[in-house]
Protein backbone atom coordinates (compact mmCIF):
# COMPACT_ATOMS: atom_id res chain seq x y z
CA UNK A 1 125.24 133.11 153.43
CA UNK A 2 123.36 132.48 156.94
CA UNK A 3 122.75 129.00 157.61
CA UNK A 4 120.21 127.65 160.56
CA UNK A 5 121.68 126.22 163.64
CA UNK A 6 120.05 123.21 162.74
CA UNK A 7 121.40 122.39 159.70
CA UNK A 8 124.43 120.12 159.44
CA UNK A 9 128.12 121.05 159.53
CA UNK A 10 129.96 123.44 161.49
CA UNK A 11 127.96 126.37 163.37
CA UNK A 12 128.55 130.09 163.11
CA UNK A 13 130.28 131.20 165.95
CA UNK A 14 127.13 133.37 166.97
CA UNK A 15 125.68 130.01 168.31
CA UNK A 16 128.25 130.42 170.76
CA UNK A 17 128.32 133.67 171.73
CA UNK A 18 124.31 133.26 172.03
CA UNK A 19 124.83 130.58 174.92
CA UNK A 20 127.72 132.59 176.43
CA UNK A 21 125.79 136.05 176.79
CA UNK A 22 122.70 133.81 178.19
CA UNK A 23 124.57 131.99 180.58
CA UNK A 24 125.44 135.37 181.80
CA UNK A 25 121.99 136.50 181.86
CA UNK A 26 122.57 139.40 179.47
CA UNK A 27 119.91 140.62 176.58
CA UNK A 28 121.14 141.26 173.29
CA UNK A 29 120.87 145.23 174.06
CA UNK A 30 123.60 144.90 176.95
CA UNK A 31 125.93 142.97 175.13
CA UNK A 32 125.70 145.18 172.60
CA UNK A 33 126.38 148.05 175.04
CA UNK A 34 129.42 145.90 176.30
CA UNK A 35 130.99 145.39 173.14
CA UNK A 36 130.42 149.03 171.80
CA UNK A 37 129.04 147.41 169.10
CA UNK A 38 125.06 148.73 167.23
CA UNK A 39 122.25 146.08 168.45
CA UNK A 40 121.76 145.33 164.60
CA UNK A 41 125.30 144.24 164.34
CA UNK A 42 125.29 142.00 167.47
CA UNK A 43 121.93 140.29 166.00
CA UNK A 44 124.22 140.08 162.33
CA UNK A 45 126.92 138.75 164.50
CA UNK A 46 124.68 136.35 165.93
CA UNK A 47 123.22 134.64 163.11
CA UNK A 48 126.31 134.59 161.30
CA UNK A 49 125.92 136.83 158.48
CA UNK A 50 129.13 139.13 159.09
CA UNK A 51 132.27 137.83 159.73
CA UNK A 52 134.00 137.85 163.39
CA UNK A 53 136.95 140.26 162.69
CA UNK A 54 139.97 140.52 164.71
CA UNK A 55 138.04 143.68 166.08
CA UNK A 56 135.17 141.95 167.27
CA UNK A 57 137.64 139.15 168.87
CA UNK A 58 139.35 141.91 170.55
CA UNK A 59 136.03 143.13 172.14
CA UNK A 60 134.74 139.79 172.74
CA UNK A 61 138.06 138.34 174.89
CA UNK A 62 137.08 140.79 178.22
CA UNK A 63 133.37 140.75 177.95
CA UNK A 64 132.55 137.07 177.66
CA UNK A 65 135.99 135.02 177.57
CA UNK A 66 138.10 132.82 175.84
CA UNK A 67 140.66 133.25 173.78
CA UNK A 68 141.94 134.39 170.04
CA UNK A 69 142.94 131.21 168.72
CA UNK A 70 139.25 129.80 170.30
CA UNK A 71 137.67 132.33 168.26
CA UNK A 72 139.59 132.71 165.49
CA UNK A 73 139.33 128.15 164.97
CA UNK A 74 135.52 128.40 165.30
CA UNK A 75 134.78 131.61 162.61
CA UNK A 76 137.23 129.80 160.19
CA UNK A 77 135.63 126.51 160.65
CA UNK A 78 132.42 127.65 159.71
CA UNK A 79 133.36 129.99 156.86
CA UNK A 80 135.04 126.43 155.25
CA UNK A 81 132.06 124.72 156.05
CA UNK A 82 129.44 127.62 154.44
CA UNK A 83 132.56 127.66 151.24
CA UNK A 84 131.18 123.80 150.86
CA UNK A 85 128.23 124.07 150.98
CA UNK A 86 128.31 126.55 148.51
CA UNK A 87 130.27 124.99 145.80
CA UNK A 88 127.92 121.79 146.38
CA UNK A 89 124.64 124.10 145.25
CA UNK A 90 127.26 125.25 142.23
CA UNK A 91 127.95 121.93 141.45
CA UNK A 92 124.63 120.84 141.48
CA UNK A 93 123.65 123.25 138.92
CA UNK A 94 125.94 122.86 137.00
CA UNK A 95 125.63 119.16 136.94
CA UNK A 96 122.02 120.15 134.67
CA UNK A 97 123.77 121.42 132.01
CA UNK A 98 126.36 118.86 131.22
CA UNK A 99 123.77 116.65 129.32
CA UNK A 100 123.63 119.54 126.86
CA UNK A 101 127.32 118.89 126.17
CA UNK A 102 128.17 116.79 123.68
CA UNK A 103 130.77 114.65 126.37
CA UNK A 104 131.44 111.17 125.13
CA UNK A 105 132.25 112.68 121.81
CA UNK A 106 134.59 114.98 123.45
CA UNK A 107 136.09 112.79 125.14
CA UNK A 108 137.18 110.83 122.28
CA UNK A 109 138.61 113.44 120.32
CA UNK A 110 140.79 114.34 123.90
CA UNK A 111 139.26 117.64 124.53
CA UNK A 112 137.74 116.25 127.85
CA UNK A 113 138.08 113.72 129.80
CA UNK A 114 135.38 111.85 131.52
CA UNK A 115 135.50 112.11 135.17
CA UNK A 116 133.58 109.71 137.76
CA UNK A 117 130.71 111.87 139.46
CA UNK A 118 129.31 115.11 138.42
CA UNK A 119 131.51 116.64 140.61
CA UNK A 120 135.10 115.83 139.19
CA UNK A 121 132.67 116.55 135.74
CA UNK A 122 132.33 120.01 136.37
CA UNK A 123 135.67 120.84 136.98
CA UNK A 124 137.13 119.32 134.26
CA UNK A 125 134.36 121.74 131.68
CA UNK A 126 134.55 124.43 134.26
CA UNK A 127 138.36 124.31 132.85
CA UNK A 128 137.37 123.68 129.36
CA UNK A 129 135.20 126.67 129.21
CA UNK A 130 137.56 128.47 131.30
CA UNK A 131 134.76 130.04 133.98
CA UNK A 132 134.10 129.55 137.63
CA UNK A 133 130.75 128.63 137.03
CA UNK A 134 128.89 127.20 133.79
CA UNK A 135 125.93 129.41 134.76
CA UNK A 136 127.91 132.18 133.44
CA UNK A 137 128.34 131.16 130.13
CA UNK A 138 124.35 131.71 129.46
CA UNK A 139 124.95 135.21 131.55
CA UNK A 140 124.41 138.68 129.58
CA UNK A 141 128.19 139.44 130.94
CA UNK A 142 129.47 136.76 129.03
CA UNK A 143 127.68 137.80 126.09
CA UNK A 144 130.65 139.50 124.50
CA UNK A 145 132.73 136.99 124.47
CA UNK A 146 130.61 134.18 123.04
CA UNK A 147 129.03 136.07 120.59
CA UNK A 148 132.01 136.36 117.87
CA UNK A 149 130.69 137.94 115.33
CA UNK A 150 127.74 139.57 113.57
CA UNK A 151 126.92 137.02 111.21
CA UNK A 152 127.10 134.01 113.96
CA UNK A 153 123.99 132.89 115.38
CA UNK A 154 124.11 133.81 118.50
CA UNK A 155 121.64 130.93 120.22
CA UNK A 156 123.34 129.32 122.74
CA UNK A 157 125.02 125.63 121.69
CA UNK A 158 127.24 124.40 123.65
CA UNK A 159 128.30 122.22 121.06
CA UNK A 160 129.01 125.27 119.06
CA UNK A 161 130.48 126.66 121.96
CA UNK A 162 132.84 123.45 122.76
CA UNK A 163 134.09 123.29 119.29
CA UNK A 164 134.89 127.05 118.70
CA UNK A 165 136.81 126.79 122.41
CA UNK A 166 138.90 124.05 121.15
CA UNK A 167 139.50 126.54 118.28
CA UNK A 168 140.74 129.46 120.49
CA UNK A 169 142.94 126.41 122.25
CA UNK A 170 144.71 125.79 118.95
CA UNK A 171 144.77 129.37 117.49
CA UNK A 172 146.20 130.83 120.82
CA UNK A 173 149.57 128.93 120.18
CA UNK A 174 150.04 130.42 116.40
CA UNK A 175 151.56 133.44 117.46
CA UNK A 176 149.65 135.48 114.70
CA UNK A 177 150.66 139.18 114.17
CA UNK A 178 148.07 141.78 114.92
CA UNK A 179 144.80 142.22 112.08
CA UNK A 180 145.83 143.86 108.98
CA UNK A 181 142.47 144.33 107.04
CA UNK A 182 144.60 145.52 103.84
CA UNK A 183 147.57 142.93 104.03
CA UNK A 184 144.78 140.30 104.02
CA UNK A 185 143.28 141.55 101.04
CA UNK A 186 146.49 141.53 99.48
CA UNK A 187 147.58 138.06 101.08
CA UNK A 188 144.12 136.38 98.79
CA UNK A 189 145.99 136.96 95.54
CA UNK A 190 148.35 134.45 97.09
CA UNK A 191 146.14 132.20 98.49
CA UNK A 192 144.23 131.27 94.85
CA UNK A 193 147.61 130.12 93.80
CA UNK A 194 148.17 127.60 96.50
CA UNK A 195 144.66 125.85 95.45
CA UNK A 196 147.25 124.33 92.69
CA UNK A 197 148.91 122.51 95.37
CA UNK A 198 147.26 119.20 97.44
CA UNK A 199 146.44 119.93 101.11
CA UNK A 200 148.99 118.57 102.93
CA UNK A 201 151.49 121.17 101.24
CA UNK A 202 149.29 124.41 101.19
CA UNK A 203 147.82 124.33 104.55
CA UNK A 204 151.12 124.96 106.57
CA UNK A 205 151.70 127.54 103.87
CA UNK A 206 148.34 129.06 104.22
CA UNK A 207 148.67 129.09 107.97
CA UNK A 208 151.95 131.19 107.50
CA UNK A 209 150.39 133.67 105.00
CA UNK A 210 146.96 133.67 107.22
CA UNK A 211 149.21 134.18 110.07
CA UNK A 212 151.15 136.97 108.89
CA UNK A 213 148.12 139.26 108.09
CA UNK A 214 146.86 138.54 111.66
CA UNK A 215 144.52 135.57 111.01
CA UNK A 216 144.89 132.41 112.68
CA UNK A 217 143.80 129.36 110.72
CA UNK A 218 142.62 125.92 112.44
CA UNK A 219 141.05 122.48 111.21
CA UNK A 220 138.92 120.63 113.74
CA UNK A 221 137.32 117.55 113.50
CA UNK A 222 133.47 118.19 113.12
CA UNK A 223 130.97 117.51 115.67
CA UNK A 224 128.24 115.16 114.86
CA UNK A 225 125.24 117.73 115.80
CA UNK A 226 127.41 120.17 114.58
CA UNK A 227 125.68 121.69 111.36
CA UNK A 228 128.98 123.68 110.44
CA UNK A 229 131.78 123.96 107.44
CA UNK A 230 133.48 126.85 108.71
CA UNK A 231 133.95 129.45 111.13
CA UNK A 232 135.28 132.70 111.36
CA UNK A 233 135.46 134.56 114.96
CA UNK A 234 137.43 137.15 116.79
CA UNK A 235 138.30 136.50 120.16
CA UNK A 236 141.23 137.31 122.63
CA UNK A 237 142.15 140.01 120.37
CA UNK A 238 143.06 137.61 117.21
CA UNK A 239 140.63 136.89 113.74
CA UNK A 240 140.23 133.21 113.67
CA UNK A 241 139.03 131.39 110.79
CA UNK A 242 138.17 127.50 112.00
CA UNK A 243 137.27 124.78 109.05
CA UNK A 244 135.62 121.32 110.21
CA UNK A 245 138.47 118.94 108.85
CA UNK A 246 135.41 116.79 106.80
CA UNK A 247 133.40 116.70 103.48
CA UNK A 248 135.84 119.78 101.66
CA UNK A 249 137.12 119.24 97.90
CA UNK A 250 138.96 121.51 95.90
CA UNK A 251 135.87 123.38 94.54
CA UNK A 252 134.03 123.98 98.26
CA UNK A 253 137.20 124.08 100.47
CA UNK A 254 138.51 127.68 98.69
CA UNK A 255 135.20 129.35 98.05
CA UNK A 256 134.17 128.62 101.93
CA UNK A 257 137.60 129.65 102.62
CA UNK A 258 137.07 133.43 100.89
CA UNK A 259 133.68 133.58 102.03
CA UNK A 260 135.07 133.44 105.78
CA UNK A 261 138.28 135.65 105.14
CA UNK A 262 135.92 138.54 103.29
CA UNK A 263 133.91 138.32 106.91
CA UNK A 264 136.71 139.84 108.28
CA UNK A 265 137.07 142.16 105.75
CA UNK A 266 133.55 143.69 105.92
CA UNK A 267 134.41 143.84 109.76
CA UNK A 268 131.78 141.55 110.22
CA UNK A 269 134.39 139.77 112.17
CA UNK A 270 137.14 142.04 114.53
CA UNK A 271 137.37 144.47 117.67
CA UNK A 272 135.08 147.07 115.62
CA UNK A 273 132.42 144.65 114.11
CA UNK A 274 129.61 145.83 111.53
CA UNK A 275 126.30 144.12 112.00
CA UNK A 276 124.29 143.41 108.93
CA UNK A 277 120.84 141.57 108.27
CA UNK A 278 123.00 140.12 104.98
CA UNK A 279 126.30 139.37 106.33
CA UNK A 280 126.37 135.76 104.51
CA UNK A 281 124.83 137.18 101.22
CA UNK A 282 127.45 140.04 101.27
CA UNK A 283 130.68 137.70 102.35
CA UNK A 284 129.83 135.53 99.89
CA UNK A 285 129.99 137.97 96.93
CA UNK A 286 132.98 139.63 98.08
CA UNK A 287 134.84 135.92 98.46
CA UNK A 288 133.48 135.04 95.25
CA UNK A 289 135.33 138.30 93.64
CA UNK A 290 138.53 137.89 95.37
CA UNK A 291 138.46 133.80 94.21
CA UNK A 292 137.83 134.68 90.49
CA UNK A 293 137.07 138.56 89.58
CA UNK A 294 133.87 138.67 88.11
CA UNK A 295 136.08 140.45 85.29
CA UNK A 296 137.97 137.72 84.69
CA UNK A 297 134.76 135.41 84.16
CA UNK A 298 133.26 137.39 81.77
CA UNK A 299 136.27 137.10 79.33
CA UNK A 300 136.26 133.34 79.45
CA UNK A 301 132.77 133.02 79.32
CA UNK A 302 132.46 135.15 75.77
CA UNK A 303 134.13 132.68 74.28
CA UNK A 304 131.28 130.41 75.07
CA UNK A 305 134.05 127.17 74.91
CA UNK A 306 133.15 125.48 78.14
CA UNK A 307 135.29 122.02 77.49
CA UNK A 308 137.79 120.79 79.29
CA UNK A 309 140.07 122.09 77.48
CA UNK A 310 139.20 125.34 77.91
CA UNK A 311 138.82 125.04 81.50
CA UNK A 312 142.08 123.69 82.08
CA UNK A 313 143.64 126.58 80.02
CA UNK A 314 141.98 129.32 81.85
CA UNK A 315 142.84 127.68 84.92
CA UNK A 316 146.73 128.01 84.49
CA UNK A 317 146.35 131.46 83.26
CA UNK A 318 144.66 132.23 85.63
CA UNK A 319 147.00 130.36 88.40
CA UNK A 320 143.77 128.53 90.18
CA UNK A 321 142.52 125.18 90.31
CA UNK A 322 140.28 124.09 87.23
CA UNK A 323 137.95 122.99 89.69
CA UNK A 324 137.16 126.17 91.01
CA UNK A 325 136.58 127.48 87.35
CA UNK A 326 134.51 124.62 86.37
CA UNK A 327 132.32 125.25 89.78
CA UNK A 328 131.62 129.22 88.49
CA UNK A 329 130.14 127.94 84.99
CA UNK A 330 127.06 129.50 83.85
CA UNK A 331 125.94 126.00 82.81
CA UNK A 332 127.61 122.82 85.04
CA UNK A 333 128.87 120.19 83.07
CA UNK A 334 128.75 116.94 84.52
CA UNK A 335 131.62 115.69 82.47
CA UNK A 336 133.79 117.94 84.05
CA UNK A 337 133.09 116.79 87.81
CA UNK A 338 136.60 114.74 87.16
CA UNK A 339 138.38 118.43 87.90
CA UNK A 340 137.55 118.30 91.85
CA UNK A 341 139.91 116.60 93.64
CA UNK A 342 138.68 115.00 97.28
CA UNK A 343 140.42 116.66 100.23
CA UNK A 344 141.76 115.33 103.36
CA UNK A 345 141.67 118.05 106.01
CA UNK A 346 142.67 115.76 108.91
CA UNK A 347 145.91 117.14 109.57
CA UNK A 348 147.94 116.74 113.23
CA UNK A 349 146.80 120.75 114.21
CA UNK A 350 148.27 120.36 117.47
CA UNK A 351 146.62 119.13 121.05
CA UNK A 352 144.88 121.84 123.14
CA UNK A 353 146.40 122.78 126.55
């Protein structure tokens, strides 16, 4: 980065040299000459846009004086002062993109703390975001590693973007075994039977079985212009399946639940993702026959009995909650709304780093 002698702060040791060879009456060509050094160099040298190496030192000591540690004080002083200047142009553009950042609410869930001056501000979501630079995040080199998977929207959001971060804070400390398409296939049979149980006693158990098939499972508080219920993302070489902790019942909670794990089985989600231009569409038909086989259905709805009653005893046959039977109805029956059961998500899920 060349800087003009006139500007402010420390000056490239070229200034220097310039007023030495002049007071010496030499040209530019004969110092070159002296220093066995190329004219184009010298003028590079000069203007301070290569660095005075311990060669050029060397050279310089005989042909126009001083000493190493002179030389050596003035390139270093001026190399710190072109390193500030830099990271106050960084800074400063940076500073325009934290009022896309949803801050204060951050802040108040603990993810980041408010700093005094856009300065101490951009290092503390320089760390959040985990880059040198928030310019990079919008960079096509980034691309893979904010784009998660093929059926996410891939606009950029940095609320999106803060809340799925916190997510890969919580996941990374899980310790989930490597993706096992087939053991989490296996793993859903298992999963409709804990929808018997309230939330506070399935979700560590979910977590475990999630876990164990190489899916890491995480409830976050929501955002407030965050238009999400779940997420499902593969980053740092782990599946990750996020819920917002908010507005879930025993009906929704499972069926989005499915819908994001059969993602991940149509590799939608993974090192080796699938695109599709009907991810959703497809996820949600293959969640909605690994929730209640579309087999199973058809046998309790020949027998056209859509009570309570009925509900509630192919429920325990079928080892799910009645709820999620009574949601799959061909016609809904507002007298059976009783059958979902509220759910508080809010769980202690561990502070980020």
């Amino acid at each position: 980065m060349a800087r003009s002698w006139g500007d402010q702060g420390a000056f490239p040791p070229g200034k220097t040299i310039r007023d030495l060879i002049e007071d010496r009456g030499m040209t530019q060509k004969e110092f070159a000459t002296r220093m066995g050094l190329s004219e184009k160099h010298v003028s590079k040298l000069i203007a301070g846009e290569v660095l005075l190496t311990t060669d050029v030192v060397l050279r310089l000591i005989p042909v126009i004086g001083k000493d190493v540690l002179f030389w050596s004080n003035l390139e270093a002083l001026y190399r710190a002062d072109v390193v500030r200047e830099t990271l106050k142009d960084r800074i400063a553009l940076d500073a325009r993109i934290l009022p896309r950042i949803p801050l204060e609410e951050l802040s108040t869930l603990g993810w980041i703390a408010l700093a005094e001056g856009p300065e101490a501000q951009v290092e503390l979501v320089r760390r959040y975001f985990e880059v040198c630079t928030l310019q990079i995040i919008e960079s096509e080199a980034m691309a893979p590693y904010v784009s998660f998977g093929s059926h996410i929207d891939r606009k950029m959001d940095y609320t999106l973007l803060a809340w799925i971060q916190q997510a890969k804070f919580r996941a990374r400390g899980m310790g989930v075994r490597p993706l096992d398409h087939r053991k989490l296939e296996r793993s859903m049979a298992t999963a409709r039977s804990l929808s018997l149980l309230p939330p506070k006693e399935f979700l560590p158990e979910l977590r475990t079985l999630l876990g164990h098939a190489g899916v890491a499972f995480v409830v976050l508080p929501s955002l407030k212009e965050l238009d999400l219920e779940a997420l499902t993302f593969f980053a740092e070489g782990r599946a990750t399946i996020a819920f917002t902790a908010e507005g879930k019942d025993s009906e929704t909670f499972w069926a989005i639940l499915f819908r994001e794990a059969a993602h991940i089985l149509l590799r939608h989600v993974g090192p080796r993702m699938t695109s599709s231009n009907d991810a959703v569409a497809e996820a949600e038909r293959l969640g909605e026959e690994l929730l209640l086989p579309f087999d199973r259905r058809k046998v309790f709805f020949a027998h056209r009995r859509f009570d309570e009653e009925a509900v509630l005893d192919f429920a325990k046959e079928e080892r799910i909650h009645p709820s999620i039977v009574a949601g799959r109805l061909p016609v809904l029956k507002k007298e059976l709304a009783r059958l979902t059961v509220g759910y508080d998500l809010s769980e202690r899920d561990g502070e980020a780093p």
